[in-house]
Protein backbone atom coordinates (compact mmCIF):
# COMPACT_ATOMS: atom_id res chain seq x y z
CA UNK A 1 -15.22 33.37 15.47
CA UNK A 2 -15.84 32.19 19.10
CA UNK A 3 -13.30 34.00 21.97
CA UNK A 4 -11.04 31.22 22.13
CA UNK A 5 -10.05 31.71 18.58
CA UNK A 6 -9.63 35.26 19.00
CA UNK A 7 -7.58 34.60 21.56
CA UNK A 8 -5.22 32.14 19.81
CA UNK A 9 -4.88 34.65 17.00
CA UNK A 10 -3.94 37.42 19.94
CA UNK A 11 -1.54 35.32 20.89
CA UNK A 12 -0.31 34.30 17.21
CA UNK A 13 -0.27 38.11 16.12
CA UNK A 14 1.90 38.86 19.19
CA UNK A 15 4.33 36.74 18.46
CA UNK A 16 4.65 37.69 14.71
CA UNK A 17 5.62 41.36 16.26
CA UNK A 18 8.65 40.18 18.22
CA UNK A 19 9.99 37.68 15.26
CA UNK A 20 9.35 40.67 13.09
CA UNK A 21 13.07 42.08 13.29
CA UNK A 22 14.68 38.42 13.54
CA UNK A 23 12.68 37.48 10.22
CA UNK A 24 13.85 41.21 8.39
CA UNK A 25 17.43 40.20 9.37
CA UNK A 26 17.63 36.40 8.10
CA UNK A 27 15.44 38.36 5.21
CA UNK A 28 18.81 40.57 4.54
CA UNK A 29 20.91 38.16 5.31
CA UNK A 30 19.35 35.76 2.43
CA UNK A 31 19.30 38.20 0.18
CA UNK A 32 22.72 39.60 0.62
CA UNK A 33 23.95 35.93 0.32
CA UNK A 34 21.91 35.07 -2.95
CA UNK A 35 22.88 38.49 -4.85
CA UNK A 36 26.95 37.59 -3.99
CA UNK A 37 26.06 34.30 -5.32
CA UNK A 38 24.42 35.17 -9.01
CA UNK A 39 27.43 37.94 -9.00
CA UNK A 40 29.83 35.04 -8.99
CA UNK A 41 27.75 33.34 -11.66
CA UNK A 42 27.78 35.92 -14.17
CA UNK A 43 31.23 37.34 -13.09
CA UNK A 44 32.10 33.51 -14.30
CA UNK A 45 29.95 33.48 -17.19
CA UNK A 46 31.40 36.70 -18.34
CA UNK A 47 35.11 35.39 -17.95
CA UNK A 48 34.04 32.34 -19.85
CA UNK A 49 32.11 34.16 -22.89
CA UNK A 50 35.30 37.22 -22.91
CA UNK A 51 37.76 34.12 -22.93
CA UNK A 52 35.96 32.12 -24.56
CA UNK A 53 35.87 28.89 -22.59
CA UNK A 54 33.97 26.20 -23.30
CA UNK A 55 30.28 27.13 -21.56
CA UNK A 56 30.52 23.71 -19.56
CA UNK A 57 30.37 24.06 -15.49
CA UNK A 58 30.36 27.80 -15.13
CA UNK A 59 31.43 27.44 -12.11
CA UNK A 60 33.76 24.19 -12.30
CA UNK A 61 35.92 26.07 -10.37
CA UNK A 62 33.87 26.22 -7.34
CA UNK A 63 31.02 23.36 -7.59
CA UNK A 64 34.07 20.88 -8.98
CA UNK A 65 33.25 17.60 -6.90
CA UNK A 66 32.77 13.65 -7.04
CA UNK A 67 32.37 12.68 -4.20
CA UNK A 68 30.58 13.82 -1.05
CA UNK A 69 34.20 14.64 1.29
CA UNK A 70 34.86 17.43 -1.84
CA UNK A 71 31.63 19.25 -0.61
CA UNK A 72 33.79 20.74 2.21
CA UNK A 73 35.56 22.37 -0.45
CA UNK A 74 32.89 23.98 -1.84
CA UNK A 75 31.77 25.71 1.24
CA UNK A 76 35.49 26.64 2.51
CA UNK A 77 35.68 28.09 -1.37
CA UNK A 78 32.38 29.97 -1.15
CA UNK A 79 33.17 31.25 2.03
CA UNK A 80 36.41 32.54 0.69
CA UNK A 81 34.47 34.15 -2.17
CA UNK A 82 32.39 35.83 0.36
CA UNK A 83 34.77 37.32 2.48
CA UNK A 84 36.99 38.48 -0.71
CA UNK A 85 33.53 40.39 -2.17
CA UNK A 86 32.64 42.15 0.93
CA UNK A 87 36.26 43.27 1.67
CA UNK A 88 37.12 44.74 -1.74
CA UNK A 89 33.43 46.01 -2.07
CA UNK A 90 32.84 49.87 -2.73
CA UNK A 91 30.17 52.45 -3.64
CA UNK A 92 31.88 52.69 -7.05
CA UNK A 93 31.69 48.83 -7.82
CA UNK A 94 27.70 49.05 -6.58
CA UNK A 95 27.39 51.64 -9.05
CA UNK A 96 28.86 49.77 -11.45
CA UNK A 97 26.80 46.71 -10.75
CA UNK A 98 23.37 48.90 -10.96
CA UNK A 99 24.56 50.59 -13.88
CA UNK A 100 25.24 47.22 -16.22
CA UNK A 101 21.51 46.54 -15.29
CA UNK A 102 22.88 43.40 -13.05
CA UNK A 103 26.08 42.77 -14.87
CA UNK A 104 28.78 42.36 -12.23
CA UNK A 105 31.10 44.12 -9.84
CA UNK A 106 34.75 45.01 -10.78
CA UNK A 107 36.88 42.87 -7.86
CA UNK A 108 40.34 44.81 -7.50
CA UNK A 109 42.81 42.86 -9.62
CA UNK A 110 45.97 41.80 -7.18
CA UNK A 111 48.40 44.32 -7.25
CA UNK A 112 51.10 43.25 -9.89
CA UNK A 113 55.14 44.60 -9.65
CA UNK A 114 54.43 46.38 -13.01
CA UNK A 115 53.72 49.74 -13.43
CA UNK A 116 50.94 51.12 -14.89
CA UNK A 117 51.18 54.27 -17.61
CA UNK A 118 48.85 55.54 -20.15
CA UNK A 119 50.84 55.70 -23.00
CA UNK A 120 49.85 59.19 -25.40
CA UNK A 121 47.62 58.47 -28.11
CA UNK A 122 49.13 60.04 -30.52
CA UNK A 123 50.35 57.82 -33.72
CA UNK A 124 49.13 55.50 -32.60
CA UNK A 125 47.64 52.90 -35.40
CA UNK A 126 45.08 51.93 -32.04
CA UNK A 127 41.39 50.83 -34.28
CA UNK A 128 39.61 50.34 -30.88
CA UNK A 129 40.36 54.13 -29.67
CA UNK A 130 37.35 55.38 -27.62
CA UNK A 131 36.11 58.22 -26.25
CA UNK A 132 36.56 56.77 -22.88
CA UNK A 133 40.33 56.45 -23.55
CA UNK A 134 40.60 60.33 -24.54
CA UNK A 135 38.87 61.93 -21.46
CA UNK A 136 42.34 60.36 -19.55
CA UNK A 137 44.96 62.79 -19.36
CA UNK A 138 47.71 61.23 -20.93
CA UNK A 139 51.10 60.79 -19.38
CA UNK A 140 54.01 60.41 -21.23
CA UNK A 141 55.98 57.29 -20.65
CA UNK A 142 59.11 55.68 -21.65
CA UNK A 143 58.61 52.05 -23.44
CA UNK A 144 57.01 50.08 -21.05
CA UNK A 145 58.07 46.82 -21.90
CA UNK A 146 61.31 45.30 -20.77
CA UNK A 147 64.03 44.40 -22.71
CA UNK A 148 66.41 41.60 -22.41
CA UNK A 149 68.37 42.53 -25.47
CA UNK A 150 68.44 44.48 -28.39
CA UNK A 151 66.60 43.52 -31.80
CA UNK A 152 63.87 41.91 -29.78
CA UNK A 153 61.97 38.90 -32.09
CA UNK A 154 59.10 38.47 -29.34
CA UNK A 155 56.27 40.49 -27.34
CA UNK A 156 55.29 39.07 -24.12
CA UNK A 157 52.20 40.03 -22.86
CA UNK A 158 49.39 39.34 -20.09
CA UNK A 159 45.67 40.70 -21.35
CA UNK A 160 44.59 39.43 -17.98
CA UNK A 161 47.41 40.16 -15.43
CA UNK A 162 45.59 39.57 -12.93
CA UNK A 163 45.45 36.06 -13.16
CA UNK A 164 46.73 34.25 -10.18
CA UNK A 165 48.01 30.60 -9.60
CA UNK A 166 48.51 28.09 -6.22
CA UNK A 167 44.76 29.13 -5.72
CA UNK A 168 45.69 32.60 -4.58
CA UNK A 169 47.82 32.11 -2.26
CA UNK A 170 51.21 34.09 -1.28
CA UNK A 171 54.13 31.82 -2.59
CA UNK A 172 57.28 31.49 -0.05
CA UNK A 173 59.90 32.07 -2.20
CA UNK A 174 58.44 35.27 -3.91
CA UNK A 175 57.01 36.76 -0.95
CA UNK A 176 53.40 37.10 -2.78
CA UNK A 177 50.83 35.40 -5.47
CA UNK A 178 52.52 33.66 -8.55
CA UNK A 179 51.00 35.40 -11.73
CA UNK A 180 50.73 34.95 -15.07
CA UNK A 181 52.92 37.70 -15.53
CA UNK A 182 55.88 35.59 -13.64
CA UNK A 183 54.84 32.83 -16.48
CA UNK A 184 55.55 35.52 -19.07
CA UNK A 185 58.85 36.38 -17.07
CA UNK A 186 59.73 32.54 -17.46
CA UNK A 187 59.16 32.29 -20.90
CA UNK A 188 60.95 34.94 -22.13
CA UNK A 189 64.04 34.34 -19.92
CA UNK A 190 64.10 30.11 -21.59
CA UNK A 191 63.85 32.02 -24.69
CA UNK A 192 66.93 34.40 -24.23
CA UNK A 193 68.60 30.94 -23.43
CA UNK A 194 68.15 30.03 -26.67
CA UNK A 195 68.88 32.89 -28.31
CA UNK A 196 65.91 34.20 -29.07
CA UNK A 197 65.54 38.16 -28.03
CA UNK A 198 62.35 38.75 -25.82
CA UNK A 199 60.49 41.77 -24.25
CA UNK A 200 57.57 41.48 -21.82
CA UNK A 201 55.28 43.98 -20.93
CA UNK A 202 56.09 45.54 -17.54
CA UNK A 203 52.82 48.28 -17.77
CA UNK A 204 49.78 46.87 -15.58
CA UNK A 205 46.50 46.22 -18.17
CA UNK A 206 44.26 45.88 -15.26
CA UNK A 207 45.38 49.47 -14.34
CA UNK A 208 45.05 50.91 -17.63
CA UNK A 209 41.61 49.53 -17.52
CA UNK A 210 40.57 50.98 -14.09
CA UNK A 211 42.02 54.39 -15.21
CA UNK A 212 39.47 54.25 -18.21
CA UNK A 213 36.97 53.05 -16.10
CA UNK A 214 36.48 50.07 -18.52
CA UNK A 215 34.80 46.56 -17.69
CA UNK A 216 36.82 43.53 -17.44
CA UNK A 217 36.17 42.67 -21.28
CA UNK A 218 37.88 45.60 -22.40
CA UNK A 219 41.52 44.07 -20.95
CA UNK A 220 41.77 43.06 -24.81
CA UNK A 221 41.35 46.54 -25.50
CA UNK A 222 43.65 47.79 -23.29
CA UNK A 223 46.53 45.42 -24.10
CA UNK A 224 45.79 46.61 -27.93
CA UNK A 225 47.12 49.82 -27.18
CA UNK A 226 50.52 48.65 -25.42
CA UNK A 227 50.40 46.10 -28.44
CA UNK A 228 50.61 48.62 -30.68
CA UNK A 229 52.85 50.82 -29.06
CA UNK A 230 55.26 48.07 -28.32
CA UNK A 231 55.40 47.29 -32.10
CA UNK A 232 55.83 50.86 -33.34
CA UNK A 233 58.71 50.94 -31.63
CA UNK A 234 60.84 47.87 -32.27
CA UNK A 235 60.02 47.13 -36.23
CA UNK A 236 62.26 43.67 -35.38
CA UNK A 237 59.04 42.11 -33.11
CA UNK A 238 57.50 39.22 -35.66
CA UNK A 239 55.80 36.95 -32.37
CA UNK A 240 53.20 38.43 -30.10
CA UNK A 241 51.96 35.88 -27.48
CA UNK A 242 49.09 36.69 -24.91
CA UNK A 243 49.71 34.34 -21.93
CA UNK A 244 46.58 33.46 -19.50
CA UNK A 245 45.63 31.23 -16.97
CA UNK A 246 42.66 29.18 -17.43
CA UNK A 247 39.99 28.35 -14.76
CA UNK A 248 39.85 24.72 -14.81
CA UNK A 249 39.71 22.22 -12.09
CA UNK A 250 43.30 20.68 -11.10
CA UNK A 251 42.45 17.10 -12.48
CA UNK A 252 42.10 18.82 -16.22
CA UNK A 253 45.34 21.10 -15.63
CA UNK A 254 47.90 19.31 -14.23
CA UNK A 255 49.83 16.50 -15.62
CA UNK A 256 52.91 14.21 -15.18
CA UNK A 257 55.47 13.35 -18.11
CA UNK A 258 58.55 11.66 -17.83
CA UNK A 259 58.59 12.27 -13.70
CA UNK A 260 58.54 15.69 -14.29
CA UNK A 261 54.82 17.62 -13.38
CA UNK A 262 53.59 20.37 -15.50
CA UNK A 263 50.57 22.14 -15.98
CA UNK A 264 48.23 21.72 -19.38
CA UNK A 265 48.59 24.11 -22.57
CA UNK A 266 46.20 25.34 -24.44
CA UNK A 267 46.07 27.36 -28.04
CA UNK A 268 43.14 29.75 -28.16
CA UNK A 269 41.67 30.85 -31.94
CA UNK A 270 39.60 34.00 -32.68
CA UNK A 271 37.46 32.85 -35.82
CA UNK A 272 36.15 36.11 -35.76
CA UNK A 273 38.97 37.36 -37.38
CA UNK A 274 39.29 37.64 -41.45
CA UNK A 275 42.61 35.92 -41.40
CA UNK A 276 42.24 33.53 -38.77
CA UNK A 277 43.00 30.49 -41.13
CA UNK A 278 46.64 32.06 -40.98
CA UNK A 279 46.38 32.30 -37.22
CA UNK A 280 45.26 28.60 -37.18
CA UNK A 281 48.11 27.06 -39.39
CA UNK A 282 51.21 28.31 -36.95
CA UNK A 283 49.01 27.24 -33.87
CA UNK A 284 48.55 23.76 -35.18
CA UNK A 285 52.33 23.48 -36.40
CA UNK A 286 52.73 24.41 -32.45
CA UNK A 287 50.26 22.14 -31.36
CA UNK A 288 51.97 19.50 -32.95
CA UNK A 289 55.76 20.26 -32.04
CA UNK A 290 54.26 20.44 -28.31
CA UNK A 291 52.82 16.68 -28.70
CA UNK A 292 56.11 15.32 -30.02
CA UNK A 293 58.00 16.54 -27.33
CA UNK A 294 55.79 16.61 -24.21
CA UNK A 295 52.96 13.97 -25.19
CA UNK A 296 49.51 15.00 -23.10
CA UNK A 297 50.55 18.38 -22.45
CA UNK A 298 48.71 20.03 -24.78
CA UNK A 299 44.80 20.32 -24.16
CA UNK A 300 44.92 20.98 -28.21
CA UNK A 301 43.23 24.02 -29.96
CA UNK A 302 40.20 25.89 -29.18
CA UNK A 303 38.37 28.01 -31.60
CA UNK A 304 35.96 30.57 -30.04
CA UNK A 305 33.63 32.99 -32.03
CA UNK A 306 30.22 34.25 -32.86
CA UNK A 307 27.38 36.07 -31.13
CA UNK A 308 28.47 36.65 -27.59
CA UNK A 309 32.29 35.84 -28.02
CA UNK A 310 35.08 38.29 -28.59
CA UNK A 311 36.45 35.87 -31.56
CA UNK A 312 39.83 38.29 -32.14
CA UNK A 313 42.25 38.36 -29.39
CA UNK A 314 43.96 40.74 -30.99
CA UNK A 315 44.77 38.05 -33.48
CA UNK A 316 43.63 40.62 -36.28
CA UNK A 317 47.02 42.70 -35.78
CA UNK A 318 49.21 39.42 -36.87
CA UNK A 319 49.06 36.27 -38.33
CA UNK A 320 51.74 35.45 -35.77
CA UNK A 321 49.54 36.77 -32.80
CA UNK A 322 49.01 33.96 -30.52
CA UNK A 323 46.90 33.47 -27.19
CA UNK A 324 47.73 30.35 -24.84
CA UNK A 325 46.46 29.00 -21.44
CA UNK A 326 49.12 27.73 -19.35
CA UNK A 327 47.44 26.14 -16.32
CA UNK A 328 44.56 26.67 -14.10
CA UNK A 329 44.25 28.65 -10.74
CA UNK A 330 45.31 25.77 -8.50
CA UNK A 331 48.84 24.76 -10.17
CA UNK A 332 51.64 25.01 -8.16
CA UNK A 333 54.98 27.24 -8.86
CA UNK A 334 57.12 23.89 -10.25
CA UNK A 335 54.37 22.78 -12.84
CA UNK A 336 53.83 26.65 -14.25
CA UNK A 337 57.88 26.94 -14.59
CA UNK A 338 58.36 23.54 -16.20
CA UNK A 339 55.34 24.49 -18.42
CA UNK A 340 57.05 27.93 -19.16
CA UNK A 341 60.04 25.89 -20.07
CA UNK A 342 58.56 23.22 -22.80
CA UNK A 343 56.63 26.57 -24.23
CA UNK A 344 59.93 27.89 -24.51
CA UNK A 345 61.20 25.00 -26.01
CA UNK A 346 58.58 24.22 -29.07
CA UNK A 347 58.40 28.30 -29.48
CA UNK A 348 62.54 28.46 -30.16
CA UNK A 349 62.20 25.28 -32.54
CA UNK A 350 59.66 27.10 -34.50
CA UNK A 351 61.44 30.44 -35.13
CA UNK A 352 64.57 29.15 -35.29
CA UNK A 353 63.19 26.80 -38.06
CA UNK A 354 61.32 29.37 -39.72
């Protein structure tokens, strides 16, 4: 190696050692950014296999574009997801996420109106009781459901209450995010209008959950034990319904009929369960009334199970256990209430005709 090339690799060497620190911080940088982004992945993955959605775009809510003026979109939404993670971030969620072996983080569930209380465990008829579920002290709490009248025929409930609409965002007239919990408010209220006697569940499952320290696809465990308690204590309950929202782009949840705009239904079956042909017949009766009357609402019947799925729902503790999507995250307050109502209407035809 003559001296001019030892010089040139002086040179080179020296100005390795003052990029060093730049390079380690794009280094961190990139790797902070790609470890937030395969978090979202299998947080969406997970959602998809615990509800189980079909296992199309996994992240359709996100990378949902046609044409190339939607890929600002996708950044503003990424950026969103970005700043959401490392605000609500904690030592106990990176535990969490090192513990599953690179499952995902718990994000704090919006605060709902509902308040949360672990309900005692004893007689219970509870067949998912854990461990986990004992070492919390119990507190002893009055029924936590809310009743619009007496001799209630229907149990409103939210396994994922958590589940926002309008993308998120804080809704004028309420003064804060529309839930699906304000869905199951809706319903039960166009219900009592007809009639029909309604309670909803008022305790928070996403609480419940955190209190148990629980993962996100234990919600259907947690709602099994207000389920349960619900039922034990008004033997006139014969309907259970388990509203969610689905995560699917605008364009597949939102639809138009007679003027009016409402956003999509759909029926979700656990074929994991023994008796789910009994589940299936009153959700296609359903199915059908909802056609008749609102043709296109419906995005029919979808049967989930097998290695990887929950496949019960809770469906095993009735026949008349049902689980329905109303909407996706972007629908707006006047398509989730109009959808609330034709619910309402097809679910009062049904029990009033059987």
């Amino acid at each position: 190696m003559n001296r001019k090339q030892r010089l040139r690799r002086k040179r080179l060497k020296k100005k390795l050692n003052k990029l060093t620190p730049y390079l380690v911080g794009v280094g961190f940088v990139l790797t902070l950014f790609f470890t937030q982004f395969f978090q979202l992945f299998y947080l969406n993955q997970r959602n998809a296999n615990d509800e189980h959605r079909q296992q199309e775009p996994i992240l359709s809510s996100i990378f949902d574009f046609s044409t190339a003026g939607d890929i600002i979109d996708v950044v503003f939404n990424l950026q969103e997801y970005f700043k959401a993670v490392m605000t609500s971030l904690d030592l106990n969620q990176l535990y969490s996420f090192i513990n599953d072996g690179f499952a995902f983080i718990n994000m704090k569930s919006p605060s709902q109106n509902a308040t949360a209380a672990i309900p005692s465990a004893e007689g219970y008829r509870y067949t998912y009781k854990s461990k986990a579920a004992e070492a919390v002290p119990d507190q002893a709490s009055e029924t936590g459901a809310t009743t619009y009248t007496e001799n209630p025929l229907v149990y409103i409930f939210n396994s994922h209450d958590g589940e926002l609409y309008e993308d998120g965002a804080v809704n004028d007239s309420l003064g804060r995010p529309l839930s699906v919990v304000d869905l199951s408010y809706m319903v039960a209220q166009a219900l009592q209008g007809r009639n029909i006697n309604a309670l909803v569940e008022s305790r928070s499952v996403a609480e419940y959950v955190s209190k148990n320290s629980w993962n996100y696809a234990s919600s259907y465990k947690a709602s099994r034990v207000y389920l349960e308690d619900t039922a034990s204590q008004h033997e006139t309950l014969k309907y259970f319904i388990d509203f969610h929202r689905d995560s699917v782009s605008y364009a597949n949840s939102a639809i138009t009929i007679d003027g009016k705009p409402y956003a999509k239904i759909m029926f979700v079956l656990g074929t994991d369960n023994d008796r789910h042909e009994e589940n299936h017949q009153i959700i296609k009766e359903l199915d059908a009334k909802l056609n008749e009357k609102y043709p296109g609402l419906s995005r029919g019947i979808r049967p989930n199970g097998g290695a990887g799925y929950n496949g019960v729902y809770n469906q095993d503790f009735a026949t008349t256990m049902l689980l329905i999507e109303v909407g996706g995250e972007y629908n707006t307050y006047e398509e989730v209430y109009n959808s609330a109502q034709a619910v309402a209407d097809v679910l009062a035809d049904y029990v009033t005709g059987n």
